[in-house]
Protein backbone atom coordinates (compact mmCIF):
# COMPACT_ATOMS: atom_id res chain seq x y z
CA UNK A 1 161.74 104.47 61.23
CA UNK A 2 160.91 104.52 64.98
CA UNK A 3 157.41 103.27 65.71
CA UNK A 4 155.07 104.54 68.69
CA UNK A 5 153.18 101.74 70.53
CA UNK A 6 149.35 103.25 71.33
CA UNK A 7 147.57 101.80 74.32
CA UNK A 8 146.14 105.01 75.22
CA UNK A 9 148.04 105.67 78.85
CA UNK A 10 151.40 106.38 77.72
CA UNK A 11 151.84 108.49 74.55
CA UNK A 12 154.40 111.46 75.30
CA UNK A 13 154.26 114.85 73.65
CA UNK A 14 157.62 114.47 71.61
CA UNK A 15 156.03 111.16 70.18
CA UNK A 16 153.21 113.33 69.10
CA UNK A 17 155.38 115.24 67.33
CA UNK A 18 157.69 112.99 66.11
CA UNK A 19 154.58 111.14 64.35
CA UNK A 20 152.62 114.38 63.55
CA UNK A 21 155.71 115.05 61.25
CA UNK A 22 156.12 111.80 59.37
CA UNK A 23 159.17 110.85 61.45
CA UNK A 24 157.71 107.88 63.20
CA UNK A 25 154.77 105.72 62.49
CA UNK A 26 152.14 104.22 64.91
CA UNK A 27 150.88 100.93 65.74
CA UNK A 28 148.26 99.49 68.18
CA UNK A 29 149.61 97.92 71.44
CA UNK A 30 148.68 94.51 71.37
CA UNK A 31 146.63 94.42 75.16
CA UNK A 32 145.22 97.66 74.15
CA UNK A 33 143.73 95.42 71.33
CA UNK A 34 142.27 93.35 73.49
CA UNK A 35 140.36 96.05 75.96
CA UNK A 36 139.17 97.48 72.61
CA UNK A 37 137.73 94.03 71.34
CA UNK A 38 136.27 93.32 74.51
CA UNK A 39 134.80 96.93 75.03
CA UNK A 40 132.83 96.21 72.19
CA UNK A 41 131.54 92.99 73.21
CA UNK A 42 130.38 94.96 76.16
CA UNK A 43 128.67 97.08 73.81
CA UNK A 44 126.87 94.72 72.05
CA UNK A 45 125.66 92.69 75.16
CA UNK A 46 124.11 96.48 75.70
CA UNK A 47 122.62 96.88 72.77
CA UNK A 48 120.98 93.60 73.02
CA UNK A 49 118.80 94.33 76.35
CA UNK A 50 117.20 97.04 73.99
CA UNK A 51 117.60 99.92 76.63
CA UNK A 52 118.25 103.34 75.84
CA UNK A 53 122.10 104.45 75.15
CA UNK A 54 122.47 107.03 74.07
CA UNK A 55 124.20 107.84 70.33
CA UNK A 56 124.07 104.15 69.81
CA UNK A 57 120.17 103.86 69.59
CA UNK A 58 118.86 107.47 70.32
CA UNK A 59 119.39 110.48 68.68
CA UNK A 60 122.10 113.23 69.99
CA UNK A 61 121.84 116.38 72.13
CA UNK A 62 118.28 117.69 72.40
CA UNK A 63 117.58 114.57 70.32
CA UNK A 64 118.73 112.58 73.01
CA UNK A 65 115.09 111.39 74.10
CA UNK A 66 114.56 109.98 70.21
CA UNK A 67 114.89 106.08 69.60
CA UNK A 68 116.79 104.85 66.59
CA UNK A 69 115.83 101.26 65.26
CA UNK A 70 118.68 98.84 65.05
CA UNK A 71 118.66 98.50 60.65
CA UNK A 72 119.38 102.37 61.30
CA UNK A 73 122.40 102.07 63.62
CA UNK A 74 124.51 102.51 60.03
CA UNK A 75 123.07 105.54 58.86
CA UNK A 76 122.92 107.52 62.12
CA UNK A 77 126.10 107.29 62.71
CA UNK A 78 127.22 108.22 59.35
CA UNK A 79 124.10 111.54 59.47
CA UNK A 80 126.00 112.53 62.61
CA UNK A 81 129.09 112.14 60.57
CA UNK A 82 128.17 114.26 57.55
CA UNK A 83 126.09 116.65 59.34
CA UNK A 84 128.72 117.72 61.40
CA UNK A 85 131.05 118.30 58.67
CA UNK A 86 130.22 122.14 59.26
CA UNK A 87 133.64 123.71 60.15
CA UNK A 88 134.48 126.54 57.80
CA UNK A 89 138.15 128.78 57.32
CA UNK A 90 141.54 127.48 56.75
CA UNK A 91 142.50 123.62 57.18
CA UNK A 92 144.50 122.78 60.05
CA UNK A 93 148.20 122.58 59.22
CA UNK A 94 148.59 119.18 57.92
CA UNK A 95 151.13 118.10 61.13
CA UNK A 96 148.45 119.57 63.33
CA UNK A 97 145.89 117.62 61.57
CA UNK A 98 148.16 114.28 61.57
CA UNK A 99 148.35 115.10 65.66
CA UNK A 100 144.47 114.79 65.92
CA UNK A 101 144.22 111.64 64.25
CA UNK A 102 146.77 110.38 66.16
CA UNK A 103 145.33 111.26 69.85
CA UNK A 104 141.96 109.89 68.86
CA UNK A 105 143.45 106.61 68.00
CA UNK A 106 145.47 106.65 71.09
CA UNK A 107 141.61 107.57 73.12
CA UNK A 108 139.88 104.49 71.45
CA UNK A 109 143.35 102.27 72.09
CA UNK A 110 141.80 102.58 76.24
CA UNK A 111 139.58 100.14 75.58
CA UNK A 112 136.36 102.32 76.88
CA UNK A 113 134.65 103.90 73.81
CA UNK A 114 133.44 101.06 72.46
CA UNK A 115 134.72 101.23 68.62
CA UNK A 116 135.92 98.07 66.66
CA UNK A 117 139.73 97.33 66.44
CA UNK A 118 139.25 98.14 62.77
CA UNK A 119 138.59 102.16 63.37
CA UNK A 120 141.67 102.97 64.96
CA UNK A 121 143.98 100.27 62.60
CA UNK A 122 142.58 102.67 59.63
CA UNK A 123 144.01 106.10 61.57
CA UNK A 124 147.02 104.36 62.04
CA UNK A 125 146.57 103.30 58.62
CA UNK A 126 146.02 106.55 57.77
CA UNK A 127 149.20 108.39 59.30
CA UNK A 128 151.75 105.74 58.63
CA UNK A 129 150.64 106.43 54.78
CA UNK A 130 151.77 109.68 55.44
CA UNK A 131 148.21 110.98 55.00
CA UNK A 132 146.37 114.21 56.95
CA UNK A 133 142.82 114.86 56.65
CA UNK A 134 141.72 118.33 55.30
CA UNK A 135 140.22 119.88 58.44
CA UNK A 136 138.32 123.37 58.49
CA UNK A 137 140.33 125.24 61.50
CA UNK A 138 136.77 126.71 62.79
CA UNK A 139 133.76 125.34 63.96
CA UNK A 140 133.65 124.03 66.93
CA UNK A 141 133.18 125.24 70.93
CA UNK A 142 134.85 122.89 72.66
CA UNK A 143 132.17 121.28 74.50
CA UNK A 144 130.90 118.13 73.51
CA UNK A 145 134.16 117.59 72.19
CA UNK A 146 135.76 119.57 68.83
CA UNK A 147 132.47 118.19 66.92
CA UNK A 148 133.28 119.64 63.61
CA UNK A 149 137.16 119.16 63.31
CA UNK A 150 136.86 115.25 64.60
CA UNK A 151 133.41 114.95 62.34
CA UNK A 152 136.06 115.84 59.51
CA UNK A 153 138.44 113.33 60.47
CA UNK A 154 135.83 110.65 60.73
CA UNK A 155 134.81 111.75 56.99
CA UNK A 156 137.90 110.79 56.19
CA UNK A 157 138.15 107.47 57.45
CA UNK A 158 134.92 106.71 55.60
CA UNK A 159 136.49 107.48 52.16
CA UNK A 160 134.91 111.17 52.02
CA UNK A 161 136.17 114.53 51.98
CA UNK A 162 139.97 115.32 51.41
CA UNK A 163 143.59 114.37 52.40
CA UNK A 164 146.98 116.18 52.17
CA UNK A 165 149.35 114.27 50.36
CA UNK A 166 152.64 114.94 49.60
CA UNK A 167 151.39 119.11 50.26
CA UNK A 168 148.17 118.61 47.89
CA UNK A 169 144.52 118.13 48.47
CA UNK A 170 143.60 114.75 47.28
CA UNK A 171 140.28 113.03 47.54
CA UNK A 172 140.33 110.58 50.64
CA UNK A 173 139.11 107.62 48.95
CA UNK A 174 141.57 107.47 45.91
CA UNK A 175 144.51 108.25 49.01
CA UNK A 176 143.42 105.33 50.90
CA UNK A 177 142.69 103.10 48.29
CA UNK A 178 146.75 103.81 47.14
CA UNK A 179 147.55 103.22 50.79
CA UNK A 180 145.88 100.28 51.25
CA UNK A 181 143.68 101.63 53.98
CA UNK A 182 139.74 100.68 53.11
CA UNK A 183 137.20 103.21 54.21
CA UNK A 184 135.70 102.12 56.94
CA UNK A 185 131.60 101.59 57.29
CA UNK A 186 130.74 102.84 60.37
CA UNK A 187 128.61 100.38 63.15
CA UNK A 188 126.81 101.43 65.78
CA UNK A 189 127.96 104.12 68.48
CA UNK A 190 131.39 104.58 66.35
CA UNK A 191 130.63 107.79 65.00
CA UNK A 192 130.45 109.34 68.08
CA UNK A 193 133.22 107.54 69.54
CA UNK A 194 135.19 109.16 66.80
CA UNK A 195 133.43 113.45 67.65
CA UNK A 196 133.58 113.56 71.26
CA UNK A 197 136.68 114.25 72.63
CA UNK A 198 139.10 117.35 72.96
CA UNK A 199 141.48 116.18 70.16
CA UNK A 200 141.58 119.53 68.29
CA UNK A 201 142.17 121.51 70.69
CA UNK A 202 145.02 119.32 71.96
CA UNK A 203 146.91 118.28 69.26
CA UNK A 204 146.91 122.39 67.95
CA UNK A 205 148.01 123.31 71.84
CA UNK A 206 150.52 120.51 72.39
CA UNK A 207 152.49 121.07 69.19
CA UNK A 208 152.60 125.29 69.91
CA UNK A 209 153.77 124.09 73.16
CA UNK A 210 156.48 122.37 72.23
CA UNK A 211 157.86 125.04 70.29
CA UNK A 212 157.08 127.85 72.85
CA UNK A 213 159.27 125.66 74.94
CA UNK A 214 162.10 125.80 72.46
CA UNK A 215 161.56 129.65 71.96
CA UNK A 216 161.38 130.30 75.79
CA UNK A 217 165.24 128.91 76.41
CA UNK A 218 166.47 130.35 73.21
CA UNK A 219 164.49 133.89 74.39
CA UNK A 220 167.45 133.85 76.82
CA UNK A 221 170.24 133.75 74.54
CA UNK A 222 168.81 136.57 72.82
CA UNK A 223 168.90 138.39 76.11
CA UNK A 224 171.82 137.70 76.67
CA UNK A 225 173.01 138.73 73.65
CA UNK A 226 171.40 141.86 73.79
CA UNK A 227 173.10 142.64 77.15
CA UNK A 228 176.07 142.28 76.11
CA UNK A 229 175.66 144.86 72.81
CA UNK A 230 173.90 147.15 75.58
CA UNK A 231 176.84 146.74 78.11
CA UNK A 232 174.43 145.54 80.69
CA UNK A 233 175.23 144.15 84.39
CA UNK A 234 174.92 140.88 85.20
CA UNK A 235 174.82 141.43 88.34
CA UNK A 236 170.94 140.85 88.42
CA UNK A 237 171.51 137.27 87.81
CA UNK A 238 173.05 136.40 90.91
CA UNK A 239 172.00 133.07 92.34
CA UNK A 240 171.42 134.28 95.92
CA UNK A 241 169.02 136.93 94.67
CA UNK A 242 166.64 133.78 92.79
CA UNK A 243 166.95 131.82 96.27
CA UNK A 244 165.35 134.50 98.09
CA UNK A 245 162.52 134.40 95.29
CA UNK A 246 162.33 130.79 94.10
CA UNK A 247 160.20 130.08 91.68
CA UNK A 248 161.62 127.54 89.52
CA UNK A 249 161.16 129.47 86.20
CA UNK A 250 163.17 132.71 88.06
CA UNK A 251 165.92 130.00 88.81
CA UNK A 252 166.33 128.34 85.30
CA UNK A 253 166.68 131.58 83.58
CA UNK A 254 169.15 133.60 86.20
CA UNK A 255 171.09 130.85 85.91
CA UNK A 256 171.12 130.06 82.21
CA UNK A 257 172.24 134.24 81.71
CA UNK A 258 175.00 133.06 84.01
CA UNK A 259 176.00 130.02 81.71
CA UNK A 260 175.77 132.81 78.83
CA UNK A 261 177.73 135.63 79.93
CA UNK A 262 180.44 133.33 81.61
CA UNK A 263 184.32 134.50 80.34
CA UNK A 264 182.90 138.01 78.37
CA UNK A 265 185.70 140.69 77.39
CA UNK A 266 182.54 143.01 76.95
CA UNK A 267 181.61 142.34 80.01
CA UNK A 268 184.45 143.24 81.76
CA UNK A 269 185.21 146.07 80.07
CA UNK A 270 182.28 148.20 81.48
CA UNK A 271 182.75 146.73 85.23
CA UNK A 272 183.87 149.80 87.06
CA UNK A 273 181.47 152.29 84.58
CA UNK A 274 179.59 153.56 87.39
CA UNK A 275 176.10 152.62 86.02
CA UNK A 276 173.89 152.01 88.82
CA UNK A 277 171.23 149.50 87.25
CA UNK A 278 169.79 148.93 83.93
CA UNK A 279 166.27 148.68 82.77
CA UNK A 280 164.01 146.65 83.53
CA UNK A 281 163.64 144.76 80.01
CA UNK A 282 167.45 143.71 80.47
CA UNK A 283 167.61 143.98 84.89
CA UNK A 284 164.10 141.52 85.01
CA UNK A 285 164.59 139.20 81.97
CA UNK A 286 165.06 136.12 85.09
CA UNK A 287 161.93 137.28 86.81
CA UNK A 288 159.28 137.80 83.16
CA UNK A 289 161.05 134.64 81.35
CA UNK A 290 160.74 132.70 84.72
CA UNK A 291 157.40 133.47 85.06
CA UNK A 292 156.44 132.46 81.34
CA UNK A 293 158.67 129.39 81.81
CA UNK A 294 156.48 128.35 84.91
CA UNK A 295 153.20 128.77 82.81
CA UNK A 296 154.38 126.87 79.82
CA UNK A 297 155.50 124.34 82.85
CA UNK A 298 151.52 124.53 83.88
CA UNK A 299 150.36 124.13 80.22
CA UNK A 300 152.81 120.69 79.51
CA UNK A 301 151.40 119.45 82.98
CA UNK A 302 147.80 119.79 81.47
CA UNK A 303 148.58 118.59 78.00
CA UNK A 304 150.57 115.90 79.56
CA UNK A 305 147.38 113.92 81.13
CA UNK A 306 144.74 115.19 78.38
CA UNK A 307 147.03 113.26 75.19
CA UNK A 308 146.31 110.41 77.44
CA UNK A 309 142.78 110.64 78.66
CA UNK A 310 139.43 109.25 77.61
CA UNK A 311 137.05 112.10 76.39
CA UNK A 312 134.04 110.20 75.46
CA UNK A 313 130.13 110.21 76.13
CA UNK A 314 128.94 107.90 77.99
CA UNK A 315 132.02 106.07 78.39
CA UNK A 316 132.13 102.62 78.57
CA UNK A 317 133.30 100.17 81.70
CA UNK A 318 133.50 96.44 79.96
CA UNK A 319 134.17 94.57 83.22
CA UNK A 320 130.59 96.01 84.90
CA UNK A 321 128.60 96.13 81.51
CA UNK A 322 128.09 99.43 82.02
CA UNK A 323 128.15 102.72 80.29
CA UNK A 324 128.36 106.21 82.57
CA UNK A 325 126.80 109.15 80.82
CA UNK A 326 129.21 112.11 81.54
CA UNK A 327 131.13 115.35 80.42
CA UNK A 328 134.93 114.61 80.02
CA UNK A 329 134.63 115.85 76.43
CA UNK A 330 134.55 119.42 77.73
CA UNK A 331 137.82 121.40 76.67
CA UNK A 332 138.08 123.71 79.71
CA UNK A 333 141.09 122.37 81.40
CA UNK A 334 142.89 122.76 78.12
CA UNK A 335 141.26 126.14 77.16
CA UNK A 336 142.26 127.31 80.12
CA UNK A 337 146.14 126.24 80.01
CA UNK A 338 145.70 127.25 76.31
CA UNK A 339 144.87 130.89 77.53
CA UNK A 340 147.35 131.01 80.05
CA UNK A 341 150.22 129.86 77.20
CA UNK A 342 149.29 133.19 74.81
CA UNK A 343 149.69 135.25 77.81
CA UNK A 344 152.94 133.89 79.03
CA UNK A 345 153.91 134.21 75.30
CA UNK A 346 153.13 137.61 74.68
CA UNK A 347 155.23 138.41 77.72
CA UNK A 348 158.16 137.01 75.95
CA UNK A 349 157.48 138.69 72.99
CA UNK A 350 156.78 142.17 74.61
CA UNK A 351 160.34 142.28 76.67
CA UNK A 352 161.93 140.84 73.52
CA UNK A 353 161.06 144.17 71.34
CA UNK A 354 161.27 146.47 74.43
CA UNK A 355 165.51 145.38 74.33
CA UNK A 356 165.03 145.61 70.60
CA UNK A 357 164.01 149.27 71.16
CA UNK A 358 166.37 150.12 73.54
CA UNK A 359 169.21 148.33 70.83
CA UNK A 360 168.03 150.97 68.04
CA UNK A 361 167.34 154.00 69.87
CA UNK A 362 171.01 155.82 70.22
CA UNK A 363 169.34 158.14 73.09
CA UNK A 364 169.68 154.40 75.06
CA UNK A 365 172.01 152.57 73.39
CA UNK A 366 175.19 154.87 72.57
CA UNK A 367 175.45 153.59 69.67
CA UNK A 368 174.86 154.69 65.94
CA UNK A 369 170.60 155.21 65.46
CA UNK A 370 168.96 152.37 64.20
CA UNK A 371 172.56 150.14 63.96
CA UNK A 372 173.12 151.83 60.25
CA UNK A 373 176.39 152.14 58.80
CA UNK A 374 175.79 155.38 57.87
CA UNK A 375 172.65 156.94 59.90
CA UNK A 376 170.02 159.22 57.75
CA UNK A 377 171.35 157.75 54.59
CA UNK A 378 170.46 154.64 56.10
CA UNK A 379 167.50 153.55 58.42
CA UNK A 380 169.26 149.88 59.65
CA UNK A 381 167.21 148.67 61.85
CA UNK A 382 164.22 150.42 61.90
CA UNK A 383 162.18 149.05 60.38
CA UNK A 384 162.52 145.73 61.83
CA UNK A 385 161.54 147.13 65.27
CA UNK A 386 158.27 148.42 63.86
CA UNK A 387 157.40 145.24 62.43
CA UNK A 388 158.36 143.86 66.54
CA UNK A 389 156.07 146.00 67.71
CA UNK A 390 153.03 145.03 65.40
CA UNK A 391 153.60 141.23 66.11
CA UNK A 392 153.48 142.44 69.66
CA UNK A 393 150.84 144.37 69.71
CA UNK A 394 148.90 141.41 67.84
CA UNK A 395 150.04 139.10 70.41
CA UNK A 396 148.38 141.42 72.88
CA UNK A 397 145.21 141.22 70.88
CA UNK A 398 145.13 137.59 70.69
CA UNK A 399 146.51 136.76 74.77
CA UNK A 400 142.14 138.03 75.39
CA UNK A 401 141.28 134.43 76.73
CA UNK A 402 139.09 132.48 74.84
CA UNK A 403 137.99 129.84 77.67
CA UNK A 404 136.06 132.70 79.69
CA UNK A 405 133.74 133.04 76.39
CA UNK A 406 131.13 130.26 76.61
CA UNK A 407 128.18 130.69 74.56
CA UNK A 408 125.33 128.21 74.83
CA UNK A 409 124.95 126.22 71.75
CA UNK A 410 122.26 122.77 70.61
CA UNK A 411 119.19 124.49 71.80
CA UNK A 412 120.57 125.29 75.38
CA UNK A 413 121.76 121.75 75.77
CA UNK A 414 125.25 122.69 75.41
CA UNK A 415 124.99 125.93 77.77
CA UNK A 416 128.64 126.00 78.82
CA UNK A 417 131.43 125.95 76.20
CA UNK A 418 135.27 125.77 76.48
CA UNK A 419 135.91 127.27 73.14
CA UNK A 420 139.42 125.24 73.65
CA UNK A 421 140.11 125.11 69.63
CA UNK A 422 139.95 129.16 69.38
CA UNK A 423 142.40 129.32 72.69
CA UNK A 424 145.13 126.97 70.85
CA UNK A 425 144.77 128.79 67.50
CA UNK A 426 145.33 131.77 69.39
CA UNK A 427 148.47 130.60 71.51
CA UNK A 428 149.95 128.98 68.58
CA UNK A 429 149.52 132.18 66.25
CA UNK A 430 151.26 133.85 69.63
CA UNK A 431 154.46 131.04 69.46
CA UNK A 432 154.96 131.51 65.98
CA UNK A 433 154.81 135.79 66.47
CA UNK A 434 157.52 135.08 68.94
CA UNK A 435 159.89 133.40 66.82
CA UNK A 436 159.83 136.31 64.44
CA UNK A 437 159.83 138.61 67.34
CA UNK A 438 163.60 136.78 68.64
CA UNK A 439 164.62 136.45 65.03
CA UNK A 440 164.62 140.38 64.91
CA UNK A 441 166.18 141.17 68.58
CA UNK A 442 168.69 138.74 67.77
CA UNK A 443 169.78 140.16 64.14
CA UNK A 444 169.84 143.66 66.16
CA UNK A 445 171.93 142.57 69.21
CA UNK A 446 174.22 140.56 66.58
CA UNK A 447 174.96 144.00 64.67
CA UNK A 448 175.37 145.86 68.30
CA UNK A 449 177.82 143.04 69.03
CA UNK A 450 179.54 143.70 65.75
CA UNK A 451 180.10 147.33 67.13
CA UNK A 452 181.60 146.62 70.33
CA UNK A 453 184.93 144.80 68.20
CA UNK A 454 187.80 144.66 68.65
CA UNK A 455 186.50 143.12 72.14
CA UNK A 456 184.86 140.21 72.26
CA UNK A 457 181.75 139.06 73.82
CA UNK A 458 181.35 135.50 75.85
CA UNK A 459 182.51 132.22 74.20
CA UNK A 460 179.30 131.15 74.12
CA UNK A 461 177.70 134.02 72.84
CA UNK A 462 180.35 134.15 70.13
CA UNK A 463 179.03 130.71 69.19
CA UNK A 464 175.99 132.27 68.70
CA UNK A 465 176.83 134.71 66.96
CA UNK A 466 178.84 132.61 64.57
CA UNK A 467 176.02 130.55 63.90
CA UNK A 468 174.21 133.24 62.70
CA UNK A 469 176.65 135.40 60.77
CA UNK A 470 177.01 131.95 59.06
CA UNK A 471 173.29 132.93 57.71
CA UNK A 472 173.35 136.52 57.47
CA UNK A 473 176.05 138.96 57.33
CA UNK A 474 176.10 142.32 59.36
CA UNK A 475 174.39 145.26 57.78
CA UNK A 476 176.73 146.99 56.31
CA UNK A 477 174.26 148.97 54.10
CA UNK A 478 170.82 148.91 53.82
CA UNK A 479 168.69 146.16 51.96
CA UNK A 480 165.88 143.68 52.28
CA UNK A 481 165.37 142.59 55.92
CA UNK A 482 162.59 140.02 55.83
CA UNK A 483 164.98 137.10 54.27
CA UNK A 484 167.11 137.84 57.34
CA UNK A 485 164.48 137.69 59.65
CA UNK A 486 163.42 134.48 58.15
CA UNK A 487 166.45 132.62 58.28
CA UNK A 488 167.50 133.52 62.32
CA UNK A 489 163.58 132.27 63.09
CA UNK A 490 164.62 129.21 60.91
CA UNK A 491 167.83 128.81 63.41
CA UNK A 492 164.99 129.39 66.62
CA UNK A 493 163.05 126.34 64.98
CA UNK A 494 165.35 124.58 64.27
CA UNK A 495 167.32 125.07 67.79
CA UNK A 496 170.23 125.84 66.18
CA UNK A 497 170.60 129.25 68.37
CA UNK A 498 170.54 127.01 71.43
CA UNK A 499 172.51 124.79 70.59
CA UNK A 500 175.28 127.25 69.65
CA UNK A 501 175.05 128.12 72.93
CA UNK A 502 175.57 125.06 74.26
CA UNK A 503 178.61 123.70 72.53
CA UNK A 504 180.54 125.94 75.10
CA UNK A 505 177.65 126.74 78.01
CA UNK A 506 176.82 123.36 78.46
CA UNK A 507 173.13 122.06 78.93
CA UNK A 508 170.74 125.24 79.24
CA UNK A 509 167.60 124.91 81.67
């Protein structure tokens, strides 16, 4: 199995991934060992002048101003631990949960938070058990860092609370113990080395990016597809029309219907039909997936340097002895990208069901109503679109941004909030709506497909459409629809749609 090297600089999002599943495991880098070490050395030499630091010797937040005696150092860290522990709701999916642990190993592998070498070898120890903490989905704000969630990991580490194991909730001590990962005790400043930070929020948002990412190409094929059992133009696509308009996203997706639609019998078989232009859901799929593509582009850039960035307080410079009280635990940068993600989302999603609508409704389509076999006996399709259009309109519910909706919190201490870990939940609810939103345009621009035999659409969209006849047959009569649905979002996940697409397009953008 593939292992990641952490020295907290260099981590990339599909390692995250790859690791947040159980397909690779994680190990300190050996210099980052060293900065670590000597960070807390640095600490110590600190602690020995007796001056006020904070969360090593003084209380936290409004508590700031409160001196803690050195034979207490233990059991404020571990308070700050347990009282945290407030998070409420539904645990964190258990690769989502796996992702946190694995950022806030790959913070304290810097070498300026000040932690002993042992906290982050028992995270490590942790995931490469195949482990994930039990965390409560809601609780925190996103301000001085996802408190709650990352007090719930830390519980963890010290033999409390709950793991996932193998799908079940298991106590975290008897886990460990198996693994061969002791529970650590925590020393001074290490349990808030181990809350402040943005690690909730990122790990949720980086792994519903990655799949958005996916979706977004694949979002194309089913345009595509859908053009084709519409007899659109493809005509809007032309190159020198995204020149005169470049934005990058517009670019990538005019030229990947090109790729697409490339050698279609369909195609030319409507070429002289006289129709003028088409609507905007099929003419302007370049110019709303561009623009969603150039968000998601925005929201990688963002999650990019925050998987790699220290989010403590104070945080700790080892080669000045010093320690610089400040607020990089605040979630706002990701909140914000976070926001932007749901909304470039829900665009996909809304176009996506508008062509499903226009597949279904014979006044548009010219073709039988709904895609039944036999129409009135039958209702096909139409179902399907209706549950489109709820996902939709959900998605439109949950693309209200989260990061403009601070509310002060720790008795006015904390009077600006990110609320980062709601904006994540929110996109990633969004990604996975989408994937069941392309699932259904798909299985409805398959069966309009089916209708346009004996002629053929493109070879590549003929791969396509293969693949997923290989998982569900056409509709020749009415039945169950949501095991259908399932499995063509099961080919989105899995990226078997694009790469159908591929095997004859080439690479798609």
């Amino acid at each position: 199995m593939e292992t990641i090297v952490l020295d907290g600089r260099h981590l990339t999002l599909p390692q995250l991934e790859r690791v947040a599943r159980g397909e690779a495991r994680a190990a300190l880098d050996p210099g980052a060992r060293e900065a670590v070490a000597s960070c807390r050395q640095a600490l110590e030499r600190l602690l020995e002048r007796d001056e006020p630091l904070y969360g090593a010797n003084t209380g936290f937040g409004l508590l700031s101003d409160v001196r803690v005696s050195r034979q207490d150092a233990v059991r404020l860290q571990e308070n700050l631990i347990r009282s945290h522990c407030a998070g409420v709701g539904e645990p964190l999916k258990p690769e989502a949960a796996r992702a946190m642990a694995l950022l806030r190993a790959n913070v304290l592998a810097h070498g300026h938070s000040a932690v002993r070498v042992e906290i982050i070898e028992a995270l490590l120890g942790m995931l490469n058990a195949g482990l994930a903490p039990v965390i409560p989905s809601r609780g925190s704000v996103g301000a001085s860092g996802d408190l709650a969630p990352l007090a719930q990991l830390a519980l963890t580490l010290m033999g409390e609370g709950e793991v996932f194991r193998d799908g079940r909730k298991v106590p975290s001590a008897a886990a460990l113990t198996e693994a061969g990962v002791a529970p650590v005790r925590l020393a001074s400043r290490e349990g808030l080395a181990l809350v402040n930070g943005t690690q909730a929020m990122t790990a949720v948002g980086a792994l519903a990016l990655l799949e958005a990412e996916r979706l977004a190409v694949q979002a194309d094929v089913a345009g595509a597809l859908t053009l084709e059992g519409l007899l659109g133009s493809a005509r809007p696509f032309d190159e020198r029309l995204a020149a005169l308009r470049p934005h990058p996203g517009h670019a990538a997706a005019a030229a990947n219907m090109r790729r697409l639609l490339r050698g279609s019998e369909i195609m030319d078989s409507h070429s002289s039909c006289g129709r003028v232009q088409d609507s905007y859901s099929l003419r302007c799929i370049p110019q709303v997936h561009g623009a969603a593509r150039d968000a998601l582009v925005y929201a990688r850039r963002v999650l990019e340097i925050e998987i790699n960035a220290v989010t403590d307080n104070p945080i700790f410079f080892p080669d000045e002895g010093t320690a610089v009280p400040g607020g990089n635990f605040h979630g706002q940068p990701v909140a914000q990208a976070m926001d932007l993600m749901a909304m470039a989302v829900c665009d996909l999603g809304s176009i996506s069901e508008r062509r499903t609508e226009r597949l279904v409704n014979p006044a548009l389509s010219g073709l039988p109503a709904f895609l039944a076999a036999q129409p009135g006996l039958e209702s096909g399709f139409m179902m399907a679109q209706v549950t489109a259009a709820a996902l939709v309109s959900e998605c439109k519910v949950l693309a209200h941004p989260a990061g403009i909706d601070s509310i002060p919190t720790g008795a006015g201490k904390e009077d600006h909030v990110s609320m980062g870990v709601t904006a994540a939940l929110k996109a990633s609810q969004t990604v996975r709506h989408l994937g069941d939103i392309l699932s259904i345009e798909i299985l409805a621009a398959a069966q309009a497909v089916d209708r346009r035999r004996p002629l053929n659409t493109s070879p590549a969209l003929e791969a396509v459409h293969a693949a997923v006849r290989r998982r569900v047959p056409p509709l020749d009569s009415d039945r169950v629809l949501t095991p259908d649905i399932e499995a063509v979002a099961a080919l989105l996940r899995s990226g078997e749609i694009r790469r159908a697409a591929e095997s004859v397009a080439g690479p798609l953008s």
